[in-house]
Protein backbone atom coordinates (compact mmCIF):
# COMPACT_ATOMS: atom_id res chain seq x y z
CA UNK A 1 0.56 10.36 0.34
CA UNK A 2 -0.74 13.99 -0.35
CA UNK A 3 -1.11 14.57 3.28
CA UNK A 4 2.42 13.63 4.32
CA UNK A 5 4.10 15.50 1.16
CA UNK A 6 1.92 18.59 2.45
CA UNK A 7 3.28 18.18 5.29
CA UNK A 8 6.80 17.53 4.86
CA UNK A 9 6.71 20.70 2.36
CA UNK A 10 5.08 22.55 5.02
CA UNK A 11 6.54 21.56 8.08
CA UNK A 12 5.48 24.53 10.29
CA UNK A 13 1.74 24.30 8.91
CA UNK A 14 2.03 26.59 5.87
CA UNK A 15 0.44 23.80 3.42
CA UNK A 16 -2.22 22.33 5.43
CA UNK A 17 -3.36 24.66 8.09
CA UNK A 18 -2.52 23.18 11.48
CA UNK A 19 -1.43 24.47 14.61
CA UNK A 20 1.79 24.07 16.22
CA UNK A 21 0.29 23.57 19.30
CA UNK A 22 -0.80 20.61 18.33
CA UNK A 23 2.53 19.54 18.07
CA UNK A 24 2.86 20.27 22.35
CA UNK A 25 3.86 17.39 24.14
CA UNK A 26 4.89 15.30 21.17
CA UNK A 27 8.45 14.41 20.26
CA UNK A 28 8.12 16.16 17.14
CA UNK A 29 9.43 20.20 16.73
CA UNK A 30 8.23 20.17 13.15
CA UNK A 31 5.40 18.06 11.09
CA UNK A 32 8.37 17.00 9.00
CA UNK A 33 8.92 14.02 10.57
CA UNK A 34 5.62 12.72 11.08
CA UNK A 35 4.87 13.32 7.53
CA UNK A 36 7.95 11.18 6.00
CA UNK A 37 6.12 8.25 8.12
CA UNK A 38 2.53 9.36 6.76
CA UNK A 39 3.92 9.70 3.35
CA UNK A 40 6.00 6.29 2.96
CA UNK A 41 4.27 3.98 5.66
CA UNK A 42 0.76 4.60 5.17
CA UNK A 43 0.87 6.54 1.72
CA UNK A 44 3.86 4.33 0.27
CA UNK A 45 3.37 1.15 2.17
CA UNK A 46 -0.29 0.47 0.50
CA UNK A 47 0.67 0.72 -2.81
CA UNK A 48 3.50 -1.52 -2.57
CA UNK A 49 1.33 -3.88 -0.65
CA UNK A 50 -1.36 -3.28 -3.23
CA UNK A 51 0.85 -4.83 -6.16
CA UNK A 52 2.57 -7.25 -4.47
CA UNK A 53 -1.09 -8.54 -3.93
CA UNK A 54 -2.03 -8.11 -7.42
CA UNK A 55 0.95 -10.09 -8.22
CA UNK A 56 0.08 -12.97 -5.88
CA UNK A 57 2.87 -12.56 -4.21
CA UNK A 58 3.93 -14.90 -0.38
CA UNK A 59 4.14 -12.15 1.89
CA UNK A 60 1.02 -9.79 0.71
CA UNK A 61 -1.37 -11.50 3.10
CA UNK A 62 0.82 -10.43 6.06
CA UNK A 63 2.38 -7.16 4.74
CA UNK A 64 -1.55 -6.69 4.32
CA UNK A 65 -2.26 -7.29 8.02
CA UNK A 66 0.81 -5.17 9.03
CA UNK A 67 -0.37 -1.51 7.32
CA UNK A 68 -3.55 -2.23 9.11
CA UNK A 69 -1.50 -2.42 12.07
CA UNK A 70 0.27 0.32 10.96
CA UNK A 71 -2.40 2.44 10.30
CA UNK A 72 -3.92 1.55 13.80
CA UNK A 73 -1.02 2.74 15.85
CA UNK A 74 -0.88 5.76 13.46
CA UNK A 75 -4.11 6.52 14.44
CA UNK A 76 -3.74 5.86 18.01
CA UNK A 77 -0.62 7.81 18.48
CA UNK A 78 -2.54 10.26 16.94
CA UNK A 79 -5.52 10.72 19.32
CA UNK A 80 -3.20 10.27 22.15
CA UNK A 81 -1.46 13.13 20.82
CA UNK A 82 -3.50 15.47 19.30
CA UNK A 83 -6.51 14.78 21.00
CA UNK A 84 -9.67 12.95 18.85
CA UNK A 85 -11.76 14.66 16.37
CA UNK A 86 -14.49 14.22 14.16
CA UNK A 87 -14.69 17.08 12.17
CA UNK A 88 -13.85 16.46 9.40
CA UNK A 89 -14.53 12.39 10.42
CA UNK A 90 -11.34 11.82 9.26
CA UNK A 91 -9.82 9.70 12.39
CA UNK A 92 -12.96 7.54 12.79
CA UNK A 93 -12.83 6.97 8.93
CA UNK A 94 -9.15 5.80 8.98
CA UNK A 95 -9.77 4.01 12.43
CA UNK A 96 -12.58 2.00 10.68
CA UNK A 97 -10.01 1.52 7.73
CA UNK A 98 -7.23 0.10 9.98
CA UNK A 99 -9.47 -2.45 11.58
CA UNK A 100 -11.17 -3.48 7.78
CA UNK A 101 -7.53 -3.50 6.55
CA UNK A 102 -6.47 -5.81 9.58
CA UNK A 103 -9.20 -7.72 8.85
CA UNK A 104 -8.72 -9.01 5.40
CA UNK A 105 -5.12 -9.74 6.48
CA UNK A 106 -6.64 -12.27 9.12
CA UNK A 107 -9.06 -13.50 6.84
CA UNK A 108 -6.58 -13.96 3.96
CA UNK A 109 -4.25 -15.57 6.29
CA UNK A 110 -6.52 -17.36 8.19
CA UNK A 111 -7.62 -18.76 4.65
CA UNK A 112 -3.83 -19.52 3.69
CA UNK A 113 -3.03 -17.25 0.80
CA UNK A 114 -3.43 -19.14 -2.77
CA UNK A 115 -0.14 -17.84 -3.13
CA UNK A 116 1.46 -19.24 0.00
CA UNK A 117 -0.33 -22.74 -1.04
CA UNK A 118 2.47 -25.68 -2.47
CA UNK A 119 0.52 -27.66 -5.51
CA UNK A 120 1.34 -30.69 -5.97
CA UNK A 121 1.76 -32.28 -9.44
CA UNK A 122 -0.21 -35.34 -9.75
CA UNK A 123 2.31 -38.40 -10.52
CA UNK A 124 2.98 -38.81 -14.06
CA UNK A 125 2.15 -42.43 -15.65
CA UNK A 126 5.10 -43.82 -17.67
């Protein structure tokens, strides 16, 4: 979330110190834009996912799966745009993230969510 509010405050690189080169062959004039999806899809998104797992909730197991997902593309837009670094190891760290991310979302559907499971009530004796 911090990134993408740096950079939608910033938009031309005057928070966080990047190029606008970088920006060279991407649809984007500005870092505006791709900060409003850093900030609410993978800042956002998480936390949302994050209590709606806490609360047990039907759809956390795949809203789980899909910011892994999310954060996967992000990533690979990412290197295909701005080219892959590891200094700082930031993109291998979130890389690694996306695919543990994805994974508990198989897992947990793989599993079938406790939450997603119908009880039933044993038959009452009259």
């Amino acid at each position: 979330m911090g990134g993408g509010l740096a950079l939608m405050l910033g938009p031309h690189g005057e928070i966080l110190p990047l190029p606008m080169s970088l920006l060279d062959g991407s649809p984007f004039a500005t870092y505006f834009a791709p900060g409003l999806v850093l900030f609410s899809v993978l800042g956002c998104g998480p936390l949302i996912v994050a209590v709606l797992a806490w609360r047990s909730h039907r759809w956390a197991p795949y809203l789980t799966l899909l910011v892994g997902v999310a954060l996967l593309i992000w990533m690979a837009v990412e290197v295909a745009v701005v080219g892959y670094s590891n200094s700082p190891p930031l993109q291998p760290i979130y890389i690694v993230l996306g695919v543990l991310i994805s994974a508990v979302g198989i897992a947990w559907l793989r599993q079938g969510a406790p939450s997603a499971r119908t009880t039933v009530a044993p038959p009452r004796e009259h």
